[in-house]
N, C-alpha and C. Protein backbone atom coordinates (compact mmCIF):
# COMPACT_ATOMS: atom_id res chain seq x y z
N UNK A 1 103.99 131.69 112.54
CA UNK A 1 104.19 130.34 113.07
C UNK A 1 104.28 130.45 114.59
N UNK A 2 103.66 129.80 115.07
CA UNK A 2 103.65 129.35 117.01
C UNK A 2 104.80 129.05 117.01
N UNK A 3 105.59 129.01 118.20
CA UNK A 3 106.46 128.57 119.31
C UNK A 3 106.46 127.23 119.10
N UNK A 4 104.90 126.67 119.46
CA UNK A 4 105.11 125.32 119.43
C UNK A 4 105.41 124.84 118.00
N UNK A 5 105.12 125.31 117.01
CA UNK A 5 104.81 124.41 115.44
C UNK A 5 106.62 125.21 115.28
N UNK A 6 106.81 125.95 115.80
CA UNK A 6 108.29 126.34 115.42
C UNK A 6 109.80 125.30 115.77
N UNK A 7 108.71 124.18 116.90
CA UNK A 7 109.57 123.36 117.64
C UNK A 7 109.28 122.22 117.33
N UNK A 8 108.35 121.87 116.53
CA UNK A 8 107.82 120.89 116.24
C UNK A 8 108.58 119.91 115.24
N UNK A 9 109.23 118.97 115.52
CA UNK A 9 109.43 117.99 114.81
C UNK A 9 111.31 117.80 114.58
N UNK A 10 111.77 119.27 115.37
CA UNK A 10 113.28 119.35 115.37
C UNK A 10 114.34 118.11 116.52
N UNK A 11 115.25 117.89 115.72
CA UNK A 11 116.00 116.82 116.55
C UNK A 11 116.17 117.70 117.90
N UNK A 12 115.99 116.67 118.95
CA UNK A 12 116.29 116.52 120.08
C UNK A 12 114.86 117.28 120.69
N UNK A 13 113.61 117.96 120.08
CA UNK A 13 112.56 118.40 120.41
C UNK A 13 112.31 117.76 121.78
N UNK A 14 112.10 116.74 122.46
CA UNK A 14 111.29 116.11 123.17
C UNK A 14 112.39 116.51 124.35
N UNK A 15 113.52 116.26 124.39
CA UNK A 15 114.77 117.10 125.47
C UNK A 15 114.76 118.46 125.43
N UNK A 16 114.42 119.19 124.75
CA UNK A 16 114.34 120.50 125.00
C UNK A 16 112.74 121.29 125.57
N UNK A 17 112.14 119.83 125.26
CA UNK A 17 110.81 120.72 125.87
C UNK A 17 110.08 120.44 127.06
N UNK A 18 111.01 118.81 127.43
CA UNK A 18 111.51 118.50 129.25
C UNK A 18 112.08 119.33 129.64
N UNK A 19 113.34 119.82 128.85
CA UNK A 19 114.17 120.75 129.61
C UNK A 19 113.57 122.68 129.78
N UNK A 20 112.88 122.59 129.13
CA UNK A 20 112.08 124.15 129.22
C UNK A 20 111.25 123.93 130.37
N UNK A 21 110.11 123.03 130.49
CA UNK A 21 109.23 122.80 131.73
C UNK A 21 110.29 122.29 132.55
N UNK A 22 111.24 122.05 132.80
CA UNK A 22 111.65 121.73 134.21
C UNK A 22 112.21 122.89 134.82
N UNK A 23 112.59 124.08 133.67
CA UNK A 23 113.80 124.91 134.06
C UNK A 23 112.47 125.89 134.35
N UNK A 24 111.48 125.67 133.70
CA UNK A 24 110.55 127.07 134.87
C UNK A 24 109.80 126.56 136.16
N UNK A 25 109.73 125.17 135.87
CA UNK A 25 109.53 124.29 137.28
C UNK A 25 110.61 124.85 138.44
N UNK A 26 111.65 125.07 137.94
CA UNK A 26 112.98 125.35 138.63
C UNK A 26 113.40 123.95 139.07
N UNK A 27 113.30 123.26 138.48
CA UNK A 27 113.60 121.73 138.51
C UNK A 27 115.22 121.39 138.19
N UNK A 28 116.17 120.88 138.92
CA UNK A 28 117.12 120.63 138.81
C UNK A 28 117.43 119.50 138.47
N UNK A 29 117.38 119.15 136.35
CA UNK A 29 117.07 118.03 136.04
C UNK A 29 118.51 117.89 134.54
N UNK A 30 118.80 116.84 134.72
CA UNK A 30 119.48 117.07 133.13
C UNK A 30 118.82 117.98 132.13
N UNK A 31 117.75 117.18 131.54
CA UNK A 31 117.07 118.52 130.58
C UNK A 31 117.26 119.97 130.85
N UNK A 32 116.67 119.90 132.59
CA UNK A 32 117.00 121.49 132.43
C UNK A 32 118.34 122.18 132.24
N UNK A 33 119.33 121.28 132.58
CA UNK A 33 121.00 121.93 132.95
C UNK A 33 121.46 121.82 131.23
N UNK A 34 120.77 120.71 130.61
CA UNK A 34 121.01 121.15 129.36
C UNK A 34 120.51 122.02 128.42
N UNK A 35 119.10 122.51 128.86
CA UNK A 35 118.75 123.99 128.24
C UNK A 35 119.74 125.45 128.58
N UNK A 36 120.09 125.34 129.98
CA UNK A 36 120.44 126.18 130.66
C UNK A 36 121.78 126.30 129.73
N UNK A 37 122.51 125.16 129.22
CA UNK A 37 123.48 125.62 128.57
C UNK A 37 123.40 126.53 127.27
N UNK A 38 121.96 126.22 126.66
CA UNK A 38 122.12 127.44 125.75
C UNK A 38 120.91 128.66 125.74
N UNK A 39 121.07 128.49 127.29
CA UNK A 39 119.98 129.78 127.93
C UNK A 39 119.73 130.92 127.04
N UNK A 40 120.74 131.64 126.87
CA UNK A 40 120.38 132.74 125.94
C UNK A 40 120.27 132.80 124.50
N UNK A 41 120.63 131.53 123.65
CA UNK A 41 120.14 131.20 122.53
C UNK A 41 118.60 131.03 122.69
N UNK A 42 118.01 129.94 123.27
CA UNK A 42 116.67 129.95 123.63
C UNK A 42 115.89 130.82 123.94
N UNK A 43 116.11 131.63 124.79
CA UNK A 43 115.46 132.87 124.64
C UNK A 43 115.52 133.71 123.39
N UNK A 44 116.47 133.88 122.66
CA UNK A 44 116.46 134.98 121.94
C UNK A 44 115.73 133.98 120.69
N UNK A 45 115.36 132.91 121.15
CA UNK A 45 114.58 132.79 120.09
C UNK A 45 113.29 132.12 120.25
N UNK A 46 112.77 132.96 121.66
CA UNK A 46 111.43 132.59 122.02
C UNK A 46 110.90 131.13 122.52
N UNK A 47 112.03 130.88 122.78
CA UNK A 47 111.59 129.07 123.40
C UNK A 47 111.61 128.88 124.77
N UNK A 48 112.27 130.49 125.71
CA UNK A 48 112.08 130.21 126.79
C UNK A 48 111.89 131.39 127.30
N UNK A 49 111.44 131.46 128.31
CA UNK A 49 111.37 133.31 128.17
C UNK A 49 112.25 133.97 129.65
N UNK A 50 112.58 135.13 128.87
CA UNK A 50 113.71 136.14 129.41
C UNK A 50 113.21 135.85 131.64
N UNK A 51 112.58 135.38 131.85
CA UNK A 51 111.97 135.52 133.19
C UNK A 51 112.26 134.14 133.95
N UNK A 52 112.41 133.38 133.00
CA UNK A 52 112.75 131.98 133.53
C UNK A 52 113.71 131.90 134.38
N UNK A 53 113.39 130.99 135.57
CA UNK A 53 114.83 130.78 136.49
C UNK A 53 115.90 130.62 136.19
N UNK A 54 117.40 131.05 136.75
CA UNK A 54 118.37 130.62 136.50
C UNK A 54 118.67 129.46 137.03
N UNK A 55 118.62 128.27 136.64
CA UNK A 55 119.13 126.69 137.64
C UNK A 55 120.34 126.69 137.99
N UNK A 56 121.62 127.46 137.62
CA UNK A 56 122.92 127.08 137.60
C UNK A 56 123.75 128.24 136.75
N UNK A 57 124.59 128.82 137.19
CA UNK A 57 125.75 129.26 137.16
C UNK A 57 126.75 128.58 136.46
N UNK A 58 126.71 127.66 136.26
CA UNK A 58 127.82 126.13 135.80
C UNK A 58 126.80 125.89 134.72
N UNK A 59 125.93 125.34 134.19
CA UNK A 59 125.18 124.43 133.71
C UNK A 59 126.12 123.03 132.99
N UNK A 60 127.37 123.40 132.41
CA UNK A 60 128.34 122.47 131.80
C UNK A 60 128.37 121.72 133.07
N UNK A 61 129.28 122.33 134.28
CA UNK A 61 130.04 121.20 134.80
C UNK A 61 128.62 120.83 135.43
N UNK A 62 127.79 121.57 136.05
CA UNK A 62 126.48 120.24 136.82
C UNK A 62 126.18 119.20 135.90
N UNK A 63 126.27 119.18 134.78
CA UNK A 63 125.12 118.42 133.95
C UNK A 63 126.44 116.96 133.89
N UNK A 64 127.53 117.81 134.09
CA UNK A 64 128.84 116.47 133.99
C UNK A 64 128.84 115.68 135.28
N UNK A 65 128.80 116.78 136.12
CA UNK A 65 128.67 115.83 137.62
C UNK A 65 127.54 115.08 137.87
N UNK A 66 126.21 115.70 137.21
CA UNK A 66 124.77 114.68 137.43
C UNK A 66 125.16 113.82 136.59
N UNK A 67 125.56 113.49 135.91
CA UNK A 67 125.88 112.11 134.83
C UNK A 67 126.72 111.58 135.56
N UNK A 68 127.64 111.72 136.07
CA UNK A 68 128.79 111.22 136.56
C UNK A 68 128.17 110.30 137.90
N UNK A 69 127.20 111.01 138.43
CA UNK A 69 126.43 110.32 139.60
C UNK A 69 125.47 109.26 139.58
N UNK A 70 125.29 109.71 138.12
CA UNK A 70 124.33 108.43 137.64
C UNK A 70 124.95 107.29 136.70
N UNK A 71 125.89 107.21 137.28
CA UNK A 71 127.25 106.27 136.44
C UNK A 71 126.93 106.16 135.11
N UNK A 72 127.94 104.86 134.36
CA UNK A 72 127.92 104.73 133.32
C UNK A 72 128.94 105.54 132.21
N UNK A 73 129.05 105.42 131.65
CA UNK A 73 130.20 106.50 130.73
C UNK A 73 129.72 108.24 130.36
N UNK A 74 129.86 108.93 131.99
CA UNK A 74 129.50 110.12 131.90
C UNK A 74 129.98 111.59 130.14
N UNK A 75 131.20 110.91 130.70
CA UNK A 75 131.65 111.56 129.36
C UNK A 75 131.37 111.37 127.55
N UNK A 76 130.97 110.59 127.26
CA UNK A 76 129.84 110.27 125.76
C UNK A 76 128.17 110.49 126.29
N UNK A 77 127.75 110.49 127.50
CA UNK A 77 126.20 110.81 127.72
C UNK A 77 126.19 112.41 127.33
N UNK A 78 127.55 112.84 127.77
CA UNK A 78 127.52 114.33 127.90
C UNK A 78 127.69 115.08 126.39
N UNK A 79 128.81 114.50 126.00
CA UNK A 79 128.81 114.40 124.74
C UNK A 79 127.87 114.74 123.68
N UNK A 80 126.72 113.61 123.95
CA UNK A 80 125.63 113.34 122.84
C UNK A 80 124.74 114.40 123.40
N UNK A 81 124.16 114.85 124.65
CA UNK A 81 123.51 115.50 124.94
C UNK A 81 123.82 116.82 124.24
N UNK A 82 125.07 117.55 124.45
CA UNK A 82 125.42 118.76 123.72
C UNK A 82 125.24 118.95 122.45
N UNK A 83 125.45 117.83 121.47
CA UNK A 83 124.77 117.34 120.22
C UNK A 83 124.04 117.38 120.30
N UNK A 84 123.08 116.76 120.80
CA UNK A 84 122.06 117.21 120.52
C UNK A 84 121.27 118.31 120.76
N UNK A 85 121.52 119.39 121.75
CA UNK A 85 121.33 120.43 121.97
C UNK A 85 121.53 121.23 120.90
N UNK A 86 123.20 121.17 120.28
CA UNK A 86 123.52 121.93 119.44
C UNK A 86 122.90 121.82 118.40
N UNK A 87 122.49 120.39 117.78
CA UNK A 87 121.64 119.92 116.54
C UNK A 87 120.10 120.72 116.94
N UNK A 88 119.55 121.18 117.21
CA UNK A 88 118.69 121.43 117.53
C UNK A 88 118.82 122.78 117.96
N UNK A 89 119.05 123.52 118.64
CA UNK A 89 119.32 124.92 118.55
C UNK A 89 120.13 125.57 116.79
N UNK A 90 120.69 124.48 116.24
CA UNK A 90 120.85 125.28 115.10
C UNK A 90 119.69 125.08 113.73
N UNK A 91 118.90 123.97 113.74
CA UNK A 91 117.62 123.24 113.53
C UNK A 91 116.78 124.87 113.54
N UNK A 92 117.22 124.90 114.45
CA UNK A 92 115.21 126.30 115.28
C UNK A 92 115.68 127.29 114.64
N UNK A 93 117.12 127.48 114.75
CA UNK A 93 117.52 129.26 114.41
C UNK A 93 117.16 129.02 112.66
N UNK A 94 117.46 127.76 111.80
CA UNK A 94 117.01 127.89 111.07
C UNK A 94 115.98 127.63 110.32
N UNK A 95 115.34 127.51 111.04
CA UNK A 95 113.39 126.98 110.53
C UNK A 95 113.26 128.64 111.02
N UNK A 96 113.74 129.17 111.89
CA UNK A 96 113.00 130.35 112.26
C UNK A 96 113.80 131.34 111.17
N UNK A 97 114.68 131.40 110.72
CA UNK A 97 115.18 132.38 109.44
C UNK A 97 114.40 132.12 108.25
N UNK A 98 114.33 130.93 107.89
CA UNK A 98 113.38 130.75 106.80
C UNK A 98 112.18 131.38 107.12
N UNK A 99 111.39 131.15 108.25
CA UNK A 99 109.67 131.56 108.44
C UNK A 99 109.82 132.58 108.09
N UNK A 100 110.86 133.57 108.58
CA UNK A 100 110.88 134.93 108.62
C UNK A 100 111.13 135.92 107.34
N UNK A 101 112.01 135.23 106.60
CA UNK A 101 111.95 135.49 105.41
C UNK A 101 110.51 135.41 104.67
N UNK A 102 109.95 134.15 105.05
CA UNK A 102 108.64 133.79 104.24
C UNK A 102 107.65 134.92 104.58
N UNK A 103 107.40 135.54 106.12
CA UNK A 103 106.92 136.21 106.33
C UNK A 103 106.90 137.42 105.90
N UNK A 104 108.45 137.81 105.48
CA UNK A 104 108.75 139.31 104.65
C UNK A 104 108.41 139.02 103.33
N UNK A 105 107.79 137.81 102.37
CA UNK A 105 108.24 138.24 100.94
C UNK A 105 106.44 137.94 101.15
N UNK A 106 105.59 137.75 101.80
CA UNK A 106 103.97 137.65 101.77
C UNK A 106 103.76 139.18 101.69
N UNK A 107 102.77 139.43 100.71
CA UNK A 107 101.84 140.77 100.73
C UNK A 107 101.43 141.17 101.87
N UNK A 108 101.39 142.50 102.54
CA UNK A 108 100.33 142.87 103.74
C UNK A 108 98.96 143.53 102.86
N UNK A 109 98.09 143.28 103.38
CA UNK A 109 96.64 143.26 103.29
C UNK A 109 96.37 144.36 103.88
């Protein structure tokens, strides 16, 4: 299975794959500060790769203070965002345990 068909169709997909192109853009964007929060989940599971910029040191508190700047009830934007991050990083780890299994119980040729 591709990267992409591995990402395909998981909650919050369309925020995580703003937030992948912005974070090698080196783009200092919500999406990206919210990938950045689960930087090394993503990588270790091939959605971003080990070479990608670091945007932030913080990624929690920037992504609180960029909300906070863009008014409105920073604290539930932030909220849902991590949800959905989290819904979705646990989404991939497990579409990608299943493939992998599927891949071990297929015959090699």
């Amino acid at each position: 299975m591709t990267a992409d068909a591995l990402l395909r169709g998981l909650p919050g997909e369309a925020l995580i794959r703003d937030g992948v192109r912005d974070v090698l853009e080196a783009r200092h964007t919500i999406p990206a500060l919210v990938v950045s929060v689960a930087r090394e989940r993503l990588i270790g599971a091939d959605v971003l790769p080990r070479s990608a910029p670091q945007i932030s040191t913080d990624p929690e508190r920037e992504l609180y203070r960029m909300l906070l700047a863009g008014g409105g009830d920073a604290y539930s934007r932030y909220n849902a965002l991590i949800r959905e991050l989290t819904s979705f990083v646990s989404s991939l780890e497990a579409r990608a345990s299943r493939n992998a299994a599927t891949q071990k119980k297929r015959p090699r040729n």
